[in-house]
Protein backbone atom coordinates (compact mmCIF):
# COMPACT_ATOMS: atom_id res chain seq x y z
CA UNK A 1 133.95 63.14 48.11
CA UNK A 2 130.43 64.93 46.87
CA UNK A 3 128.46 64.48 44.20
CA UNK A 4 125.22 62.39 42.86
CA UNK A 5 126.62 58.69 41.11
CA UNK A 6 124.10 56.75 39.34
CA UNK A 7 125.47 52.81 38.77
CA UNK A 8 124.25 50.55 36.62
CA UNK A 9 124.96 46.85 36.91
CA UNK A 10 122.82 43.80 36.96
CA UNK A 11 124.65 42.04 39.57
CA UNK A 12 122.85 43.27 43.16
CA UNK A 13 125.91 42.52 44.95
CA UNK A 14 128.41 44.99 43.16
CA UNK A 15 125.17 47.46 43.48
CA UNK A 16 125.54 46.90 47.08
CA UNK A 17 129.07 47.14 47.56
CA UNK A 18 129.22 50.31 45.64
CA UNK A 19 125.72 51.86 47.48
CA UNK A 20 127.26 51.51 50.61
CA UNK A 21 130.93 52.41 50.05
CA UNK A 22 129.95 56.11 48.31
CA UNK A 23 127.76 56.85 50.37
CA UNK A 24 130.12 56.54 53.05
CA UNK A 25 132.63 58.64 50.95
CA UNK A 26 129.23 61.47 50.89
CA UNK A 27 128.25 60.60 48.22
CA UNK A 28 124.39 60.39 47.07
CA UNK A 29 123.68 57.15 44.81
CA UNK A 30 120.99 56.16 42.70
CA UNK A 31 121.65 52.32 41.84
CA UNK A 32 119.83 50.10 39.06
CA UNK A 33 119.96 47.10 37.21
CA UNK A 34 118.75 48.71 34.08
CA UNK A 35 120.61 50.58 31.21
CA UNK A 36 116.33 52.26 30.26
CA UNK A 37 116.58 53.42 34.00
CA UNK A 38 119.87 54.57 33.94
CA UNK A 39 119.23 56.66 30.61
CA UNK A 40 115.94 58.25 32.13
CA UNK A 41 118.28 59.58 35.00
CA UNK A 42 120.79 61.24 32.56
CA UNK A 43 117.87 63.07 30.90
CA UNK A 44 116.17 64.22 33.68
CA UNK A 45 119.74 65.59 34.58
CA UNK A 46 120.67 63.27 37.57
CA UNK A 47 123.89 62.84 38.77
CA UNK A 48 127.62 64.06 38.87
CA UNK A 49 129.12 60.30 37.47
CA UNK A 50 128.18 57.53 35.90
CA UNK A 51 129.34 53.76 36.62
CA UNK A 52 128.26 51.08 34.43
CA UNK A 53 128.76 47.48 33.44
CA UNK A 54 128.73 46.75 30.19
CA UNK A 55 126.67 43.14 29.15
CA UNK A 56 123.65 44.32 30.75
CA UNK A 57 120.07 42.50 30.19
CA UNK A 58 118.90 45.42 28.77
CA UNK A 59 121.52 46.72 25.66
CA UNK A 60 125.26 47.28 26.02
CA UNK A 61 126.62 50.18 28.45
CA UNK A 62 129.32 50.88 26.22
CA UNK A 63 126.66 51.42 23.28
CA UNK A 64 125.37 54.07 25.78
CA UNK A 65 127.81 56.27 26.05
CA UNK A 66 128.15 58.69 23.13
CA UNK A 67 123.85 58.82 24.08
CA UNK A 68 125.17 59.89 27.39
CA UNK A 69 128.18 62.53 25.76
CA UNK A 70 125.77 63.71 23.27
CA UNK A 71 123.01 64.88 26.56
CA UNK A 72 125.57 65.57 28.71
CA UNK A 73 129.28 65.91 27.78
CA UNK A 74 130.50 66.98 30.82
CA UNK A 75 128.84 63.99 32.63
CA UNK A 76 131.89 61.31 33.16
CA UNK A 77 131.59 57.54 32.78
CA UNK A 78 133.16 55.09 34.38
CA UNK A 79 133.09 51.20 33.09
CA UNK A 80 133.04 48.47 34.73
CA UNK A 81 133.06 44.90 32.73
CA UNK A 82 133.40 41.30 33.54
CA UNK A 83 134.89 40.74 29.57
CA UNK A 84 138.20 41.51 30.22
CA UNK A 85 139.09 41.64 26.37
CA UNK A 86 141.46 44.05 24.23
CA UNK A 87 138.17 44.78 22.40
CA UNK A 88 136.56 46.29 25.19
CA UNK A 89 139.46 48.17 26.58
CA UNK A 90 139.61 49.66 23.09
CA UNK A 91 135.71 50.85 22.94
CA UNK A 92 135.61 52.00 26.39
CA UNK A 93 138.46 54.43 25.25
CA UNK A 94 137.04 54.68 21.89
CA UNK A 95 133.61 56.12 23.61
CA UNK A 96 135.66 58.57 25.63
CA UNK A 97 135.16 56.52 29.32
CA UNK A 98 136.32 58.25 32.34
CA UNK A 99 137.62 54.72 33.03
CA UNK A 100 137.60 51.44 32.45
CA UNK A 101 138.02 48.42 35.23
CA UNK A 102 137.94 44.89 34.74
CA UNK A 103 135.89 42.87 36.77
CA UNK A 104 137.07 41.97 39.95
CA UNK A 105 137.62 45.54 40.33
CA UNK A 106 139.97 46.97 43.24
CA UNK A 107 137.41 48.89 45.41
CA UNK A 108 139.55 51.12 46.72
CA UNK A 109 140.93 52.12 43.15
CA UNK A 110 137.56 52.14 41.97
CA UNK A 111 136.67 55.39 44.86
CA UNK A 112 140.15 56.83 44.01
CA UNK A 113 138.85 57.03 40.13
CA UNK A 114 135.24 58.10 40.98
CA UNK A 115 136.93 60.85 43.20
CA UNK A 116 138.77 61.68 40.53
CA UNK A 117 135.81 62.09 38.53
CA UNK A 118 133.79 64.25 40.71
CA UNK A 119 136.80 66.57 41.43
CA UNK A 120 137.48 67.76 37.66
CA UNK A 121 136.19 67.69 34.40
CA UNK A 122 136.03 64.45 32.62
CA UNK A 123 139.24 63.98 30.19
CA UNK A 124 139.09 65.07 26.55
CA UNK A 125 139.02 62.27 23.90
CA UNK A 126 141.77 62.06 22.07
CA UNK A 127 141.07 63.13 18.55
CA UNK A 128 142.83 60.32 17.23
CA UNK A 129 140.51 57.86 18.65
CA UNK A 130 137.22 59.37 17.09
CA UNK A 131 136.86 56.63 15.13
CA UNK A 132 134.04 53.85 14.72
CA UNK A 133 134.15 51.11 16.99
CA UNK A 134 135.64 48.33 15.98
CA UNK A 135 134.36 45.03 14.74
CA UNK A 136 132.77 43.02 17.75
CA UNK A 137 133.35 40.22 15.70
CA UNK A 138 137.34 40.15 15.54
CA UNK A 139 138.37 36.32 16.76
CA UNK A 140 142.05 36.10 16.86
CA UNK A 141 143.81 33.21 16.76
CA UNK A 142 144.76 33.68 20.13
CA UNK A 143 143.24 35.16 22.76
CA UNK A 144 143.92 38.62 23.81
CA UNK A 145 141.79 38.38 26.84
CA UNK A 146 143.42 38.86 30.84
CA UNK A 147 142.53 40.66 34.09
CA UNK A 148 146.05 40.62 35.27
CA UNK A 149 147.27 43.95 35.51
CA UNK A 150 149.74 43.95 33.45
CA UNK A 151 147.57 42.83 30.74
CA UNK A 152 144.99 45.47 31.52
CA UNK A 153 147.53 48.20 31.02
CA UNK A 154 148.56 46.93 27.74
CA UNK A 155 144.95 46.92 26.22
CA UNK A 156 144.65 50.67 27.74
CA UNK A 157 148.14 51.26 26.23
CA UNK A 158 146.65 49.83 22.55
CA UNK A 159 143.86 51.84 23.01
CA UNK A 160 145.39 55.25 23.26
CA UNK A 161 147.58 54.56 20.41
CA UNK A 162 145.40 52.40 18.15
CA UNK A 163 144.53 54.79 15.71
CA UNK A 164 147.48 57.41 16.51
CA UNK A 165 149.99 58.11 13.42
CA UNK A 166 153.30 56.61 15.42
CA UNK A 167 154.82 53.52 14.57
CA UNK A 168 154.88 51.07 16.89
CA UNK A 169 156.95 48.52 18.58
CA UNK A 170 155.69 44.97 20.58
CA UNK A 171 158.05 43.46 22.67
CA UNK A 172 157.77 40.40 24.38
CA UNK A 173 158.83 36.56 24.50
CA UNK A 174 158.05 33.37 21.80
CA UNK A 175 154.16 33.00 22.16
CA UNK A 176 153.13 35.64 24.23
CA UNK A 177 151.02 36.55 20.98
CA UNK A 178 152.82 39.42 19.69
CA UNK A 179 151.84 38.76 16.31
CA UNK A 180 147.98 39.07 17.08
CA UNK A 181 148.38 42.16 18.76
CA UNK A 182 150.66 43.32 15.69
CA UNK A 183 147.32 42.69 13.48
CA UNK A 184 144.71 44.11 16.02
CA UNK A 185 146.36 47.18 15.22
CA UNK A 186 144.85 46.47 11.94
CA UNK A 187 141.75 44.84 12.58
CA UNK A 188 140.84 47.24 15.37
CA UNK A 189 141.65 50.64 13.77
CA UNK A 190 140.12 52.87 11.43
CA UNK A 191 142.35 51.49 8.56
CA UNK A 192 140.62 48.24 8.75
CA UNK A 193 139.09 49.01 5.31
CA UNK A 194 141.92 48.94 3.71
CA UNK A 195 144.65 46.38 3.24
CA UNK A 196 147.63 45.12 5.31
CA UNK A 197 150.65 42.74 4.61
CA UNK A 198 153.27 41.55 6.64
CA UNK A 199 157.39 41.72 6.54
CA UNK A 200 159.51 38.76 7.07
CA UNK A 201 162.90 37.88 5.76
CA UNK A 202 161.62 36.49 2.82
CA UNK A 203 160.35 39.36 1.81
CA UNK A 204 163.37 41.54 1.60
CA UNK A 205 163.52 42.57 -2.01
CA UNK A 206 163.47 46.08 -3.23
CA UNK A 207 160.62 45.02 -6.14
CA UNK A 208 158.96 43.68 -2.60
CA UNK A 209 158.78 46.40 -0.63
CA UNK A 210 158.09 48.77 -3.38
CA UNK A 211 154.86 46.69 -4.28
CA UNK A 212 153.70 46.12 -0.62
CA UNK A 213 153.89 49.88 -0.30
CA UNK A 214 151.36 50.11 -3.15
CA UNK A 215 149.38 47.85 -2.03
CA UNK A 216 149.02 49.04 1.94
CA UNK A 217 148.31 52.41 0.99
CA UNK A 218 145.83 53.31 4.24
CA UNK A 219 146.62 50.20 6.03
CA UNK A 220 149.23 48.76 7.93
CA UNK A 221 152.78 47.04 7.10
CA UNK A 222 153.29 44.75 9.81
CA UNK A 223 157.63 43.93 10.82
CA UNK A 224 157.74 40.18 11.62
CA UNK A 225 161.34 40.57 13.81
CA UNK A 226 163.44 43.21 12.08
CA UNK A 227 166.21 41.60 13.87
CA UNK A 228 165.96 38.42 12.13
CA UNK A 229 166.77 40.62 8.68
CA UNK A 230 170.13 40.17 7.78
CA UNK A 231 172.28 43.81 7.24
CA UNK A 232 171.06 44.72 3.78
CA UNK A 233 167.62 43.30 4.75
CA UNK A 234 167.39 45.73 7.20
CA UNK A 235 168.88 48.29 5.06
CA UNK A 236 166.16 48.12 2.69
CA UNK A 237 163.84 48.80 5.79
CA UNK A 238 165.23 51.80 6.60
CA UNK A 239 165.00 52.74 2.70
CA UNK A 240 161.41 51.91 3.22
CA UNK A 241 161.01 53.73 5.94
CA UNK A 242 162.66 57.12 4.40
CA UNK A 243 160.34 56.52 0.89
CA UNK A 244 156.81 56.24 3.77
CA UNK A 245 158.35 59.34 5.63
CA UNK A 246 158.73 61.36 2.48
CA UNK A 247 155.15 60.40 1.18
CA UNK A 248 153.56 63.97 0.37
CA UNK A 249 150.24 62.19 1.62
CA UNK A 250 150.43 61.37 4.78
CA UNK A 251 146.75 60.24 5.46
CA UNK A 252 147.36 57.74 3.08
CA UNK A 253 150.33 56.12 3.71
CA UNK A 254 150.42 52.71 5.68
CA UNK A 255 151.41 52.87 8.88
CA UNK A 256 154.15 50.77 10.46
CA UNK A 257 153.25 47.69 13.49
CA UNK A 258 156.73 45.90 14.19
CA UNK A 259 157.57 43.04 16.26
CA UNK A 260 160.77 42.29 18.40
CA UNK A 261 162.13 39.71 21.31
CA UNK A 262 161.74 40.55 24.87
CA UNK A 263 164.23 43.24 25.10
CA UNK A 264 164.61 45.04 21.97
CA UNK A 265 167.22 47.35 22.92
CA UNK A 266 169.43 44.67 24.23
CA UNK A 267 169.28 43.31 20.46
CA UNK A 268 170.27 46.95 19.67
CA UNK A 269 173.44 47.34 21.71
CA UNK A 270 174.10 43.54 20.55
CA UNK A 271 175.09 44.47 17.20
CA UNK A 272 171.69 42.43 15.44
CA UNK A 273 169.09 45.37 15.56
CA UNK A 274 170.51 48.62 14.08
CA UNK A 275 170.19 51.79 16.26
CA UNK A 276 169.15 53.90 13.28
CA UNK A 277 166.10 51.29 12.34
CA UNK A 278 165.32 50.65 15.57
CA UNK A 279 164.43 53.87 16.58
CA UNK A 280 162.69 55.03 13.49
CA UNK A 281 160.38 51.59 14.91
CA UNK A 282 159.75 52.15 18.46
CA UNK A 283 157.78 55.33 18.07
CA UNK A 284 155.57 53.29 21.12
CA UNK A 285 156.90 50.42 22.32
CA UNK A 286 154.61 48.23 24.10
CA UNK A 287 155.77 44.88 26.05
CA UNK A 288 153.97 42.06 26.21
CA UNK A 289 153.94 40.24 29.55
CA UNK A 290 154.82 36.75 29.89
CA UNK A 291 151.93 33.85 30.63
CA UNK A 292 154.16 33.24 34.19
CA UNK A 293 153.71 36.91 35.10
CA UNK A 294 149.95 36.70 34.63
CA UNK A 295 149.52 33.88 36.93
CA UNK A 296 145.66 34.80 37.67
CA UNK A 297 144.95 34.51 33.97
CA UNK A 298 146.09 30.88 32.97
CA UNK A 299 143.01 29.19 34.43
CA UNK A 300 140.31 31.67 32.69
CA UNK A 301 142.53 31.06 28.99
CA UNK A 302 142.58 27.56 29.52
CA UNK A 303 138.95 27.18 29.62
CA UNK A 304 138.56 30.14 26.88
CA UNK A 305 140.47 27.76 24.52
CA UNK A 306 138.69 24.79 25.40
CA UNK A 307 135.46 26.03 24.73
CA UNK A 308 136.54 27.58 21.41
CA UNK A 309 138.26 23.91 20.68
CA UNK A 310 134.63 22.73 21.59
CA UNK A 311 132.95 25.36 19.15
CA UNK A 312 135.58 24.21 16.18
CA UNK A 313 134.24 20.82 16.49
CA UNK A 314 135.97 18.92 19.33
CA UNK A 315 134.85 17.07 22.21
CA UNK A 316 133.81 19.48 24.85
CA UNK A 317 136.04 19.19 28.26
CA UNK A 318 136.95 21.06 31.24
CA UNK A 319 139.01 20.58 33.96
CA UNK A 320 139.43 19.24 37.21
CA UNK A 321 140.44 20.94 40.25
CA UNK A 322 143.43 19.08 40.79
CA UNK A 323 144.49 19.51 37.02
CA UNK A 324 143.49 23.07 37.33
CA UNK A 325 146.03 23.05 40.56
CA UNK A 326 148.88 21.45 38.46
CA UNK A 327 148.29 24.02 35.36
CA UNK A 328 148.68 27.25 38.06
CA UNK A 329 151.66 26.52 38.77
CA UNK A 330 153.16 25.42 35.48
CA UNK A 331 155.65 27.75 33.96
CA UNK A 332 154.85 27.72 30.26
CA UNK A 333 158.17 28.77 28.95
CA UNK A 334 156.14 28.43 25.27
CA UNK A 335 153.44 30.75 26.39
CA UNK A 336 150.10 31.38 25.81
CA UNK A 337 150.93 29.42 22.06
CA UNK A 338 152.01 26.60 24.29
CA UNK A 339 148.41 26.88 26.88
CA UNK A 340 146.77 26.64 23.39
CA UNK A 341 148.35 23.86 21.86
CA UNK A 342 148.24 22.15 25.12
CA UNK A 343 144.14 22.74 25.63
CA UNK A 344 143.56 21.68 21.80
CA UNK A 345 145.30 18.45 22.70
CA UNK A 346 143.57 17.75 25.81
CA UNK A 347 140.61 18.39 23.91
CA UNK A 348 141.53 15.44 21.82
CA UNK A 349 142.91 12.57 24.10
CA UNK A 350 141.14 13.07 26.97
CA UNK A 351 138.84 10.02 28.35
CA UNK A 352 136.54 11.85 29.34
CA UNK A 353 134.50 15.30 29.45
CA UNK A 354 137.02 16.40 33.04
CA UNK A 355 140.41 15.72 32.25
CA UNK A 356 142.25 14.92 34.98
CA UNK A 357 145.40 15.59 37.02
CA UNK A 358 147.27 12.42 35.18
CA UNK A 359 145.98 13.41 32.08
CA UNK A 360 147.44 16.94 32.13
CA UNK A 361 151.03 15.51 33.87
CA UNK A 362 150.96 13.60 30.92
CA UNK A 363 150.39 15.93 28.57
CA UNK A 364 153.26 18.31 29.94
CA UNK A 365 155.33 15.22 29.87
CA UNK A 366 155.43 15.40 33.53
CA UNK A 367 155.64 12.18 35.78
CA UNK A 368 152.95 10.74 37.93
CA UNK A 369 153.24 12.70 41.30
CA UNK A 370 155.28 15.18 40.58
CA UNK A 371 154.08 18.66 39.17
CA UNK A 372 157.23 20.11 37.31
CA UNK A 373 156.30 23.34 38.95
CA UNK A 374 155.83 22.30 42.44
CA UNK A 375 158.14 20.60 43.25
CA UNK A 376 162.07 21.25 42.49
CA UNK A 377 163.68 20.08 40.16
CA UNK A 378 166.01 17.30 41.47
CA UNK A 379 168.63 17.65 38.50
CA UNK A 380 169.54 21.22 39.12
CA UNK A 381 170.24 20.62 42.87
CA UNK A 382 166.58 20.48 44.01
CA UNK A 383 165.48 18.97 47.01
CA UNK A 384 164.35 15.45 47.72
CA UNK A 385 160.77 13.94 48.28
CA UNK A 386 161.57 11.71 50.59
CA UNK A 387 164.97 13.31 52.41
CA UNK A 388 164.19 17.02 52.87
CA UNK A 389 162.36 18.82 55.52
CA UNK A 390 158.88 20.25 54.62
CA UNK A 391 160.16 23.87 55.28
CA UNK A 392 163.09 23.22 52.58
CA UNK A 393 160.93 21.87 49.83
CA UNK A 394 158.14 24.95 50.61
CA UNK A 395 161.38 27.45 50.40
CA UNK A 396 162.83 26.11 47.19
CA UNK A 397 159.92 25.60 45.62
CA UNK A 398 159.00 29.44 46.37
CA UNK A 399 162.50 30.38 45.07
CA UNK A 400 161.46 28.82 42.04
CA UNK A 401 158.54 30.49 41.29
CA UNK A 402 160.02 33.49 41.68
CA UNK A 403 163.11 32.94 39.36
CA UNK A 404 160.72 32.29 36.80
CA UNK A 405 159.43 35.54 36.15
CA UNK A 406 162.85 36.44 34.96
CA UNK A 407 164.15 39.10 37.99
CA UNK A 408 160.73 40.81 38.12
CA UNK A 409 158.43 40.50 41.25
CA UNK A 410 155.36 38.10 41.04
CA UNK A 411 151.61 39.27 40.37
CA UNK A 412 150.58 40.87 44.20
CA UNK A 413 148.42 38.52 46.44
CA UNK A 414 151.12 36.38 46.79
CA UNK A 415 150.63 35.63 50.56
CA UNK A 416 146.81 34.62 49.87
CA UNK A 417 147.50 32.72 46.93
CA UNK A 418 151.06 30.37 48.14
CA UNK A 419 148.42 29.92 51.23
CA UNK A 420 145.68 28.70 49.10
CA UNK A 421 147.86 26.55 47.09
CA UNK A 422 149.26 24.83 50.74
CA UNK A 423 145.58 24.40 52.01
CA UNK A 424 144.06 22.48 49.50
CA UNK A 425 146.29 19.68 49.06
CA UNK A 426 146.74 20.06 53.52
CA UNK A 427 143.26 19.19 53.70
CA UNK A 428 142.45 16.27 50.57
CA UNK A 429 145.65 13.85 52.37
CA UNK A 430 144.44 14.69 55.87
CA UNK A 431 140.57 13.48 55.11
CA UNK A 432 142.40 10.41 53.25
CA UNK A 433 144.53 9.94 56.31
CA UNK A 434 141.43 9.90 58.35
CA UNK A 435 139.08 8.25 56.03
CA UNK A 436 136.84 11.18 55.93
CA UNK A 437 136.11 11.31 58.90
CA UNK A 438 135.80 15.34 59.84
CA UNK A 439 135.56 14.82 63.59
CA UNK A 440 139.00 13.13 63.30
CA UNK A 441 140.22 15.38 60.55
CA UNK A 442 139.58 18.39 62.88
CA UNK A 443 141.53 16.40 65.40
CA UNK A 444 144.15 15.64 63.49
CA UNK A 445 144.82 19.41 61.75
CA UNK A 446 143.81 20.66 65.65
CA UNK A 447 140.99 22.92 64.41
CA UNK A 448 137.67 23.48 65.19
CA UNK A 449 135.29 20.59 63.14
CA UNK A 450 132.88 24.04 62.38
CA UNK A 451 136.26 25.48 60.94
CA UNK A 452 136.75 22.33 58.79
CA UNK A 453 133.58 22.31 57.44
CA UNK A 454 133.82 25.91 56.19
CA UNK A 455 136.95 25.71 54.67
CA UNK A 456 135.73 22.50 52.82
CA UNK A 457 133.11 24.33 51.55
CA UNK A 458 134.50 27.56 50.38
CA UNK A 459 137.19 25.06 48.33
CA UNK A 460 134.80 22.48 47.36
CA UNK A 461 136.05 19.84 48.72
CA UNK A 462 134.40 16.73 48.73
CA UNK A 463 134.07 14.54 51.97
CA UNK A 464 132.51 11.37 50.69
CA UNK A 465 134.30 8.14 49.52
CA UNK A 466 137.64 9.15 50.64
CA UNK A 467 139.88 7.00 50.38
CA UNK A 468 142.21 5.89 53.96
CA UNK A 469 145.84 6.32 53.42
CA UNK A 470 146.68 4.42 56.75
């Protein structure tokens, strides 16, 4: 790798990391934590590639970029940014970004990009996304906000097609937040000026369909579940669809956002989606992952949505480690709609500003001591507390975790994060056992007391006032 990167990011550490890995790769690298500094470079001509955060204590890095494409358009950008939100995938793409990587970035795909970079000219914006940026103030009702991969690639997927003249299908289960996506479309796009309305059953007249048309004329006609439509419902959809297509003015014609179940052409061959409306919908079809297959993101909603509970007026709370632990591993079959629902009510009935471990069991409807997700489930053959070997409780309770995301493969870092999961609880019962005592603990677990005290540090764990289990 060759070539002269300039990075821009207040935190020293990433500086550092970054520093020392191009210049390993050959690179040369000019590092500061200051957008002013950063822009001086660019006009003086510095540097092959650009990497920058975005919040920065000096202005926006995102803001900088058309400054940057305007000096030097053949100067690429990569983003990095800690606010892993649909709105930011969307303006890094908007601004023509090399890249964009959420915060914890993968290092090594972070030096595959910048080689990428270096080797060829940056990619051409799509002309379809020359559009303002859109508003910073958008607050959906739920959050579109993840660092899971598979969230990541569906704000990059919304952001190539945002403002793109293809309909559009989003696929995904109850509460994954479908819906919000459906109207980011909207809200997020150049036809945010004008207006939008939605399709449901209810709304299956002819007189209907022929005013909404009127009515969208630049916006957006949003398809709440074609599938739920009964024959002639969905009929009239494809009517509406062959009255938009024939429009003689295209530019100002609404364009068409629908919703669908997890597996939209399984509805298709089942007779309850027709084949002819279905694929006059899915000119992009984009699937929306469940809350189970985003495991790393549960923790970072929850306390999204209890701050925002806090900031609509209820008391402020966060949560404790172990209920933190318990809410990991929970399954939400309801979804991000169900983490909501669940946070708001925590927010209400909590005792206090941490709610605890009980607190959340309770809330799940889950009994004292046993975490629904944990442990297996002794009505459909699970294994016993009391009667089963360690090993056989550990193996079913894996099984189960990974028959919940539904045949697919679990979020990677599996190893380090069943391990971390183990440790935790390992270490809390053996410093009960041994009343806190570390010298004994050590003994007991049969590592080195330095060992203990490291590990109890890096997880927090505190020593005093434990309480002796024998």
């Amino acid at each position: 790798m060759d070539g002269t990167v300039l990075i821009a990011d207040d935190d020293r550490t990433i500086r550092t990391v970054l520093t020392q890995a191009l210049t390993r790769a050959g690179c040369r690298v000019h590092a500061t934590g200051s957008l002013s500094q950063l822009s001086k470079w660019v006009e003086e001509g510095r540097g092959d590639l650009v990497i920058t955060d975005v919040m920065m204590p000096d202005g926006n890095g995102i803001d900088l970029i058309p400054r940057i494409r305007g000096q030097r358009p053949d100067l690429p950008v990569i983003v990095i940014s800690a606010q892993n939100t649909i709105v930011t995938a969307i303006r890094a793409t908007e601004a023509a970004a090399f890249e964009y990587l959420p915060k914890p970035f993968d290092l090594p795909d972070l030096m595959t990009k910048a080689g990428q970079a270096l080797s060829r000219r940056p990619r051409k914006s799509d002309p379809a996304l020359e559009s303002p940026s859109p508003r910073e103030g958008a607050d959906p009702a739920m959050p579109l906000i993840g660092h899971a991969p598979a969230m990541q690639a569906l704000f990059r997927m919304v952001a190539r097609v945002l403002n793109a003249d293809l309909p559009v299908l989003i696929a995904g289960e109850p509460g994954t937040g479908k819906s919000i996506i459906a109207r980011s479309f909207h809200d997020l796009s150049d036809r945010s000026g004008n207006d939008h309305a939605v399709l449901t059953p209810a709304d299956a007249g002819e007189d209907t369909f022929g005013r909404i048309i009127e009515k969208t004329r630049g916006g957006t006609i949003i398809i709440e579940n074609p599938s739920s439509f009964d024959q002639a419902g969905q009929a009239r959809l494809i009517g509406l669809i062959e009255t938009l297509e024939a429009g003689a003015e295209r530019a100002n014609l609404p364009r068409l956002i629908s919703t669908a179940g997890a597996d939209p052409q399984r509805e298709m061959l089942a007779g309850s989606l027709r084949s002819d409306l279905y694929y006059r919908l899915a000119g992009v079809t984009i699937s929306v992952p469940p809350l189970r297959a985003r495991v790393d993101d549960i923790l970072p909603l929850a306390d999204h949505l209890l701050a925002r509970a806090a900031v609509q007026g209820l008391p402020e709370r966060k949560l404790s480690e172990a209920a933190a632990g318990i809410l990991r591993v929970y399954s939400f079959p309801g979804n991000v709609r169900e983490l909501e629902n669940l946070m708001r009510r925590l927010a209400l009935t909590a005792s206090g500003p941490e709610v605890s471990a009980d607190e959340l069991r309770e809330a799940l409807d889950q009994p004292r001591g046993h975490d629904a997700a944990v442990a297996p489930d002794a009505g459909t053959g699970g294994i016993s507390v009391t009667s089963a070997p360690l090993s056989d409780m550990v193996e079913a309770h894996l099984r189960r975790y990974f028959d919940l995301h539904g045949g697919e493969l679990p979020p990677p870092g599996l190893y380090e994060r069943i391990l971390h999961e183990f440790e935790r609880p390992l270490l809390e019962v053996a410093l009960d056992a041994t009343g806190g005592n570390q010298l004994k603990c050590a003994d007991l677990l049969g590592i080195n007391r330095n060992t203990l005290r490291k590990k109890l540090t890096d997880l927090n764990i505190e020593v005093t006032r434990r309480r002796k289990l024998m």
